[in-house]
N, C-alpha and C. Protein backbone atom coordinates (compact mmCIF):
# COMPACT_ATOMS: atom_id res chain seq x y z
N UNK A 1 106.49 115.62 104.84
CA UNK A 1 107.21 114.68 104.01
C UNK A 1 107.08 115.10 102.55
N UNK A 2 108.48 114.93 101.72
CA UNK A 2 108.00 115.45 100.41
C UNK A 2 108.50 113.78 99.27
N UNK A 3 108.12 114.21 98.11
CA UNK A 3 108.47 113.08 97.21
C UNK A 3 110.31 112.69 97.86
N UNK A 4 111.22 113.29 97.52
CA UNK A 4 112.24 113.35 97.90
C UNK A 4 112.80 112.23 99.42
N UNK A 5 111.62 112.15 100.39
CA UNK A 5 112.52 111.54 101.02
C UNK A 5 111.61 109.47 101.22
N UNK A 6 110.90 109.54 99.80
CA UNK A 6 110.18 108.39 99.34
C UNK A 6 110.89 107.75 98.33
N UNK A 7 111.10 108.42 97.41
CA UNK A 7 111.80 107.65 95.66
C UNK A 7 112.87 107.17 96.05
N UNK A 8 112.82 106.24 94.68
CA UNK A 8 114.09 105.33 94.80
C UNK A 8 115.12 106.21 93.58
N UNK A 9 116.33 106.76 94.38
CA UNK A 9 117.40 107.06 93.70
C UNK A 9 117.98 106.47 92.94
N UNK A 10 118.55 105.43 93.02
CA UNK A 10 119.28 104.37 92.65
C UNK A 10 118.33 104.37 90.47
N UNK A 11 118.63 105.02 89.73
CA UNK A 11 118.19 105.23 88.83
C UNK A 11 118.71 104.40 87.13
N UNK A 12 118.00 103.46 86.97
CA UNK A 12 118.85 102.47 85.83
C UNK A 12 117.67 103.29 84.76
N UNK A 13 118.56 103.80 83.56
CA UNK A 13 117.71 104.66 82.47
C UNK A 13 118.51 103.85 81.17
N UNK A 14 117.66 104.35 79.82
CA UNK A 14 118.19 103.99 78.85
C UNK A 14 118.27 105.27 77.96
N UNK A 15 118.76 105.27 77.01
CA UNK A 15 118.77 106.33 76.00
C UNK A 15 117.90 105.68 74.44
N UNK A 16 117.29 106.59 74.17
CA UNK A 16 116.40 106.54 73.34
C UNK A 16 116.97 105.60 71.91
N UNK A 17 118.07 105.11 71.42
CA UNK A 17 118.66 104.42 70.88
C UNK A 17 119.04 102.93 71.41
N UNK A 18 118.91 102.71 72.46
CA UNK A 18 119.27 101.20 72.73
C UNK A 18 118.05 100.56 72.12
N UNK A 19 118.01 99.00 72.43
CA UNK A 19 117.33 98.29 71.56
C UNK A 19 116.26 97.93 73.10
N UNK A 20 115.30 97.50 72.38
CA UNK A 20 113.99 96.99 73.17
C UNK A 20 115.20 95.62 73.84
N UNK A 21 115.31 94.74 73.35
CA UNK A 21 115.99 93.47 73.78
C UNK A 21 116.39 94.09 74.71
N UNK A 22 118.01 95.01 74.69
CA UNK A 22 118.34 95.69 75.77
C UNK A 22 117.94 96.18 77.22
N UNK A 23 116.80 96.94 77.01
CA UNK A 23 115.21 97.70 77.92
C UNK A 23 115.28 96.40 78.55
N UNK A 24 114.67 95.24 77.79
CA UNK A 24 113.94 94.28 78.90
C UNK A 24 114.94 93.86 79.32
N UNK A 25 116.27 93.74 79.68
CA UNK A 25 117.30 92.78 79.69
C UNK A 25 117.96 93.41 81.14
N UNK A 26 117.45 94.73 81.18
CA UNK A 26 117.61 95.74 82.22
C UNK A 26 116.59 95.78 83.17
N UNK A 27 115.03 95.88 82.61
CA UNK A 27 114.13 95.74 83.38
C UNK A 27 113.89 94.35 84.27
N UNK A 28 114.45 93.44 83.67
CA UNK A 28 114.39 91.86 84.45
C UNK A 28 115.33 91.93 85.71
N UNK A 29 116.48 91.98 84.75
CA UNK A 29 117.85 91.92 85.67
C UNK A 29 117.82 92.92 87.55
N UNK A 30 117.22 93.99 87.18
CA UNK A 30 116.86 95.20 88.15
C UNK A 30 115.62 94.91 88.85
N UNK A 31 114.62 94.17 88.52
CA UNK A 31 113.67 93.79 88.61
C UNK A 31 112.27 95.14 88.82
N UNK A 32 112.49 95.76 88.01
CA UNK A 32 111.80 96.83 87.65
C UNK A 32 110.74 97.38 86.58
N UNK A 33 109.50 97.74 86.39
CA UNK A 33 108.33 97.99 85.13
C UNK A 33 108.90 99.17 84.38
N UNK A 34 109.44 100.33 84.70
CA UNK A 34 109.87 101.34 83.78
C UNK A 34 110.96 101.91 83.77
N UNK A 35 111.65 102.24 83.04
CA UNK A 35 112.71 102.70 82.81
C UNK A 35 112.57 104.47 82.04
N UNK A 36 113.14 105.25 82.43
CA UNK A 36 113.47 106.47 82.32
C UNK A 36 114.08 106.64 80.75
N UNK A 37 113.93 106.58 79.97
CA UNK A 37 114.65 107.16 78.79
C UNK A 37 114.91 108.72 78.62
N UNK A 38 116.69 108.98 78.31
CA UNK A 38 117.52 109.79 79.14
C UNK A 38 118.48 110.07 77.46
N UNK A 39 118.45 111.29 77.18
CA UNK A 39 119.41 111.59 76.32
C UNK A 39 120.82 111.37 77.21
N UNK A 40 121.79 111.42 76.19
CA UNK A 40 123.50 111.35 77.00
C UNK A 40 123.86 112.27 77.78
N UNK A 41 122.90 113.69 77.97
CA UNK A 41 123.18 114.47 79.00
C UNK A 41 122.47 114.23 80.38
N UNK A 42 121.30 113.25 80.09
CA UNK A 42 120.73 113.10 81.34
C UNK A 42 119.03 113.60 81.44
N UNK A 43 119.06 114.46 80.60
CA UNK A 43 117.62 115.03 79.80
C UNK A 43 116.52 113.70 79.59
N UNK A 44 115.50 114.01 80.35
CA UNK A 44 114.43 112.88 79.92
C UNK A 44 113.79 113.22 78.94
N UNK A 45 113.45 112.01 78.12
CA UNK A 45 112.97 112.12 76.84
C UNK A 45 111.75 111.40 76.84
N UNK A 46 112.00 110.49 77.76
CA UNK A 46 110.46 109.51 77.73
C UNK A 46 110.39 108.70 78.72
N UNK A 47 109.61 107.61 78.51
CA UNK A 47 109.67 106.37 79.50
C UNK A 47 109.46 104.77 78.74
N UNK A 48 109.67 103.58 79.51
CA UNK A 48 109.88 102.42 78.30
C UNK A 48 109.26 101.66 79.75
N UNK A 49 108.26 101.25 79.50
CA UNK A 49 107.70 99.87 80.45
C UNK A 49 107.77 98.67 80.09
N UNK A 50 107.63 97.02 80.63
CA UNK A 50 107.42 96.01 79.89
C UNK A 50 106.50 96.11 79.37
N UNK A 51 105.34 96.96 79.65
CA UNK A 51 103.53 96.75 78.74
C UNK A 51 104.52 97.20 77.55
N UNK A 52 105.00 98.62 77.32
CA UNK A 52 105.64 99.10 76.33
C UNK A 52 105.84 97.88 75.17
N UNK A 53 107.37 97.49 75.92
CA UNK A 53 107.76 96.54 74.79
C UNK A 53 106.83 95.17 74.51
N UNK A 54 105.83 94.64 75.39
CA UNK A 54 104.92 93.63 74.92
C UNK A 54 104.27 93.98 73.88
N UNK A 55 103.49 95.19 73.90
CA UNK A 55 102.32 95.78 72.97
C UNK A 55 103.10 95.86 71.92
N UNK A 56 103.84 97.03 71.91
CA UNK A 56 104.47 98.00 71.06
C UNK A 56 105.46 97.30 70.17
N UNK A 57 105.94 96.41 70.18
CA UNK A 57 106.94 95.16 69.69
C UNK A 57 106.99 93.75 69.99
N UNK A 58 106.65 93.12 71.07
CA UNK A 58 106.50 91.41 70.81
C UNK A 58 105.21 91.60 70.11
N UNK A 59 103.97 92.13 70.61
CA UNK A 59 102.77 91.91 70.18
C UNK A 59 102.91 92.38 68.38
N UNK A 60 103.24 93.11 68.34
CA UNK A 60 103.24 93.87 66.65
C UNK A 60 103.94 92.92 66.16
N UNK A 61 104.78 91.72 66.42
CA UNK A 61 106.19 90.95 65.65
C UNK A 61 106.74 91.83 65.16
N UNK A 62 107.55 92.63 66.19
CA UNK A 62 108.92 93.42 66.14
C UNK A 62 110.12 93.34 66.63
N UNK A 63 110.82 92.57 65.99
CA UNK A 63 111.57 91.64 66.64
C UNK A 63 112.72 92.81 67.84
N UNK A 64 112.81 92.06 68.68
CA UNK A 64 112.85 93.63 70.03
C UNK A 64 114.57 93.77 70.02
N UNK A 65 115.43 92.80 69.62
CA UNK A 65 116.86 93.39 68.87
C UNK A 65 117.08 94.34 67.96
N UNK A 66 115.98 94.03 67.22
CA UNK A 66 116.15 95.27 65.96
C UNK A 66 115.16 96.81 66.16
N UNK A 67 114.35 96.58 67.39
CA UNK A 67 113.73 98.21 67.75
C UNK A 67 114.48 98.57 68.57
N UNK A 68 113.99 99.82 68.36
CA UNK A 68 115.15 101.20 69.08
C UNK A 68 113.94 101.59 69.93
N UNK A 69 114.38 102.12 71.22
CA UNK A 69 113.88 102.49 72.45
C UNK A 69 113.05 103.55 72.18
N UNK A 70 113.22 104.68 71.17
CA UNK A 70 112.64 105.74 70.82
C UNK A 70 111.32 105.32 69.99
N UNK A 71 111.55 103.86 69.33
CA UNK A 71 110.07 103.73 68.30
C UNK A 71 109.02 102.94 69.29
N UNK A 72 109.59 102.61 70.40
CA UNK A 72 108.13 102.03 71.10
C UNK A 72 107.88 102.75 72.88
N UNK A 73 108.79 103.98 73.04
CA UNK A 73 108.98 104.86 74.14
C UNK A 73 107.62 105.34 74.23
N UNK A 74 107.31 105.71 75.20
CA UNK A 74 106.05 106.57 75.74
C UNK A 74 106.78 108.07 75.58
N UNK A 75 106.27 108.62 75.32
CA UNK A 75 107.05 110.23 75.04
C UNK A 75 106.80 111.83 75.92
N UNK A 76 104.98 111.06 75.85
CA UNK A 76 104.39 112.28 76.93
C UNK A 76 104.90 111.62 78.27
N UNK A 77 105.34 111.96 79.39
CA UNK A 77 105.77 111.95 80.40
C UNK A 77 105.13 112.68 81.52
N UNK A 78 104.36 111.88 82.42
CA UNK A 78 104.32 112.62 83.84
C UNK A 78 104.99 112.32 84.61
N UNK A 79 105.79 113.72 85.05
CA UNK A 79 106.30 113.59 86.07
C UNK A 79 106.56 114.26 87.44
N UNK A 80 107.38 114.33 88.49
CA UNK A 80 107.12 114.78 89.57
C UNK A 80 108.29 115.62 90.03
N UNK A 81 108.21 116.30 91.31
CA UNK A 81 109.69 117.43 91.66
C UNK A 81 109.80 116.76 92.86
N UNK A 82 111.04 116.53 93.37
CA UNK A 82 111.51 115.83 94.25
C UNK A 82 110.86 117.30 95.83
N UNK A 83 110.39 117.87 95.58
CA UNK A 83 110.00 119.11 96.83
C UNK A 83 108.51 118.54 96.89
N UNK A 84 108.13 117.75 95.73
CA UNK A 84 105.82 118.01 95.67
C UNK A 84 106.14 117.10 97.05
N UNK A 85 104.07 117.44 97.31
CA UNK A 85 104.17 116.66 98.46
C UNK A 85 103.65 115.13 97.51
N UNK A 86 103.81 114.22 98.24
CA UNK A 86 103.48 112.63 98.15
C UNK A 86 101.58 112.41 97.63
N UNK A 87 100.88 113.14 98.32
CA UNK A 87 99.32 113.47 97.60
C UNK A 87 99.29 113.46 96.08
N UNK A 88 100.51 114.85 95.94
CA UNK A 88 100.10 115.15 94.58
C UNK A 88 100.62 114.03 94.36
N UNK A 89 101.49 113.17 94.35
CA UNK A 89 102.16 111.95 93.18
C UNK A 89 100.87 110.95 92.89
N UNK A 90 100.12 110.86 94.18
CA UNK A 90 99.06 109.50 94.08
C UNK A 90 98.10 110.17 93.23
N UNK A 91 97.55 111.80 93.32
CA UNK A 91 96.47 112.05 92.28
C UNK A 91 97.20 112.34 90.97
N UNK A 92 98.57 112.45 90.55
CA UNK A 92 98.38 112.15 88.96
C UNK A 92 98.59 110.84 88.87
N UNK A 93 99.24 110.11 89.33
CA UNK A 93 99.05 108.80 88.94
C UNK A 93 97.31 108.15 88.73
N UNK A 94 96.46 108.05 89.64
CA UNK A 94 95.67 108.06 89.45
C UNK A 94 94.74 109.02 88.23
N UNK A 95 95.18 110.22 88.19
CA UNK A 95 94.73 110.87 87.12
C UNK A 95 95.07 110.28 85.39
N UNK A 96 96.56 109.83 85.57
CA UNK A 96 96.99 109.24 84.27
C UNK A 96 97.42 108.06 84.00
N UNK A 97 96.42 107.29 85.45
CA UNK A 97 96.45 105.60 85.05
C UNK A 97 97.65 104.97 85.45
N UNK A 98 98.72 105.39 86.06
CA UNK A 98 99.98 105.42 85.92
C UNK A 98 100.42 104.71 87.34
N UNK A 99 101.67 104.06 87.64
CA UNK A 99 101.80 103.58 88.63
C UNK A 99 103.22 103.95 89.20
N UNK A 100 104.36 104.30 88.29
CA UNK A 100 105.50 104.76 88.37
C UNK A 100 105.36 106.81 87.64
N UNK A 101 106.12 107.45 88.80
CA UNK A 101 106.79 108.96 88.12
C UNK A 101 108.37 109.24 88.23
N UNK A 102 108.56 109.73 86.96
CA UNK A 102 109.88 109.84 87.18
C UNK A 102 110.16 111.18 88.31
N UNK A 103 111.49 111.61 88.48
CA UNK A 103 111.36 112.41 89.63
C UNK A 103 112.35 113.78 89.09
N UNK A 104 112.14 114.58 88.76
CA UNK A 104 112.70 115.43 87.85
C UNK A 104 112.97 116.68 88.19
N UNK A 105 114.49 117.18 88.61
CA UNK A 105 114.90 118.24 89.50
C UNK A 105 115.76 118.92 88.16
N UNK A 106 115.81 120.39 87.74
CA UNK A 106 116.29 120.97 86.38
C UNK A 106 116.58 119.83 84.85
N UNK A 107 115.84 119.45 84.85
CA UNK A 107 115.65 118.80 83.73
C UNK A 107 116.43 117.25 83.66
N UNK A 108 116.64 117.00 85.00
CA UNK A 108 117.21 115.62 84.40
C UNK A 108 116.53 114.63 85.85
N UNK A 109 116.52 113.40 85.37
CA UNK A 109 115.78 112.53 86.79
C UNK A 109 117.05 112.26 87.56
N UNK A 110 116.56 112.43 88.89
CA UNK A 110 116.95 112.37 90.32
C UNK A 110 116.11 111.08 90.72
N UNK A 111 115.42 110.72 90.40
CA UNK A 111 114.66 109.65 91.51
C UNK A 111 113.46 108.73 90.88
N UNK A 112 112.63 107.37 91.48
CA UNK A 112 111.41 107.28 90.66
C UNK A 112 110.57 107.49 91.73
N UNK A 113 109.42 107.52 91.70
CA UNK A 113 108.44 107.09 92.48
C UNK A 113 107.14 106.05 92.39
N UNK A 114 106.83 104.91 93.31
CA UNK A 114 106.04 104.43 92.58
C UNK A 114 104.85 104.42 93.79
N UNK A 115 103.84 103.67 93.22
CA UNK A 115 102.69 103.14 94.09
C UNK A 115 102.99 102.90 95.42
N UNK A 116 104.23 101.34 94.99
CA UNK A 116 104.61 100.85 96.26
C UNK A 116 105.48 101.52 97.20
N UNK A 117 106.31 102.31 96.70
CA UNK A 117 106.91 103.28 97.73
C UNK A 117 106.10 104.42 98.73
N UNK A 118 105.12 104.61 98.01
CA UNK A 118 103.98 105.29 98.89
C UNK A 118 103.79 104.55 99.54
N UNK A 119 103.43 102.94 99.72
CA UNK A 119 102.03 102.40 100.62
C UNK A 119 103.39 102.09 101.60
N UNK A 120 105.00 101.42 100.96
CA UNK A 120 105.72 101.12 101.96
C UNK A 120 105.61 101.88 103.51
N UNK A 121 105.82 103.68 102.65
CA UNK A 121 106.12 104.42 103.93
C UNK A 121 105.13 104.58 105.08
N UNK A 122 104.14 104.18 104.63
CA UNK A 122 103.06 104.14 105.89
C UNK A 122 102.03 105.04 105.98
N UNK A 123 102.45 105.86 105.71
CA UNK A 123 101.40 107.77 105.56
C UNK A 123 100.90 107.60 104.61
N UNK A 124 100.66 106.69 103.38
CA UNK A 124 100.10 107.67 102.07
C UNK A 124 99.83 106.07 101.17
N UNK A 125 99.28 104.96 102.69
CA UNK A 125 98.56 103.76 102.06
C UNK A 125 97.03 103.82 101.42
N UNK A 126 96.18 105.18 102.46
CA UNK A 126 94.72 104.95 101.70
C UNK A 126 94.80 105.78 100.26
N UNK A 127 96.23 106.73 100.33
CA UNK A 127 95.82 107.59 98.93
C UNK A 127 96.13 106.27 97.81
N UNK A 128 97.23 105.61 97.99
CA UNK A 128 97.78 104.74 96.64
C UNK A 128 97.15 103.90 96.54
N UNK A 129 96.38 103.69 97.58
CA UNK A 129 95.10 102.31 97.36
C UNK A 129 93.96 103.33 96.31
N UNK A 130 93.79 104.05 96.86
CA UNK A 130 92.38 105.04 95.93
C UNK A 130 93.22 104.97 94.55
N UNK A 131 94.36 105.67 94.60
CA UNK A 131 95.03 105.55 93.38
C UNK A 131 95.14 104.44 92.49
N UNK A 132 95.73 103.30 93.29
CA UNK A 132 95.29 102.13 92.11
C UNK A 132 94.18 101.69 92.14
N UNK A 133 93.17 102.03 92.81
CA UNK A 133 91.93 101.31 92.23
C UNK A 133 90.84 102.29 91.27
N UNK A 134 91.19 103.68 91.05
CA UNK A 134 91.46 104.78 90.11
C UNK A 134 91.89 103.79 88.60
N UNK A 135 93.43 103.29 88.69
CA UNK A 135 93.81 102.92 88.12
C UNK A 135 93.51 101.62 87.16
N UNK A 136 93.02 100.96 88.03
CA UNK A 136 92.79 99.29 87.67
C UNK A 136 90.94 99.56 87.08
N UNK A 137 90.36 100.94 87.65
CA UNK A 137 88.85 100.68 87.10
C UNK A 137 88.87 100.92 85.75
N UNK A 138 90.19 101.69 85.36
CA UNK A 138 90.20 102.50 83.37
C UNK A 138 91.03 101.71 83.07
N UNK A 139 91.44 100.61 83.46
CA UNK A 139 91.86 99.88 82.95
C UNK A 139 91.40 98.69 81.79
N UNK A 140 91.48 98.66 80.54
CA UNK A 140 90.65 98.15 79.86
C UNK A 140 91.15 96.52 79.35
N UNK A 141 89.74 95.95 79.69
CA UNK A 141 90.28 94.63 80.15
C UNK A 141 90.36 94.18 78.58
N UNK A 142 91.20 92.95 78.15
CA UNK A 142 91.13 92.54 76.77
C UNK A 142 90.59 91.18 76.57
């Protein structure tokens, strides 16, 4: 089994210019934590979570109409090849705290992958369990 026949295709992205308001307005509606930020060719540029826009703009009083996707984007990006096997996705996630990868075939996303799509498929519940609890121990409580 490879990443490829796990991720969810179905891919709602933003471009590094829309507004935070926007992001969340997408992330609700879809009912989804991250979004892909995608130049107009399709090129990933980053990623935009709700932690994103909580921290990075409600929390700062930034009012999230007037930020742009690029000033509160995550920029470093891990991500994955729709061929890896499903292992590797749970040890970088776990390696980088992370719970969603984008899925990235010649430079543009094809797919996401998350936690829960691992544990759905049945094969790869004890890795994403190790993985989020990897996850949830560096997690720093406030």
């Amino acid at each position: 089994m490879q990443i490829r026949d796990l991720m969810s295709t179905n891919i709602i992205s933003v471009t590094p210019n829309e507004t935070a308001a926007f992001a969340a307005r997408l992330l609700a509606r879809h009912n989804v934590g991250a979004l892909p930020v995608c130049s107009e060719e399709g090129a990933l540029r980053g990623i935009v979570t709700d932690r994103d826009i909580v921290l990075r703009c409600v929390a700062a009083e930034t009012p999230p109409a007037d930020t742009l996707v690029r000033e509160i984007m995550t920029k470093y990006v891990v991500t994955a090849a729709p061929g890896d096997d499903p292992r590797e996705a749970t040890r970088l996630m776990a390696a980088d705290r992370i719970r969603r990868l984008p899925v990235v075939e010649n430079g543009k996303v094809v797919g996401m992958i998350s936690l829960g799509d691992l544990v759905k498929s049945g094969r790869y519940d004890m890795e994403a369990s190790r993985a989020l609890s990897e996850i949830s121990s560096n997690v720093r409580r406030l």
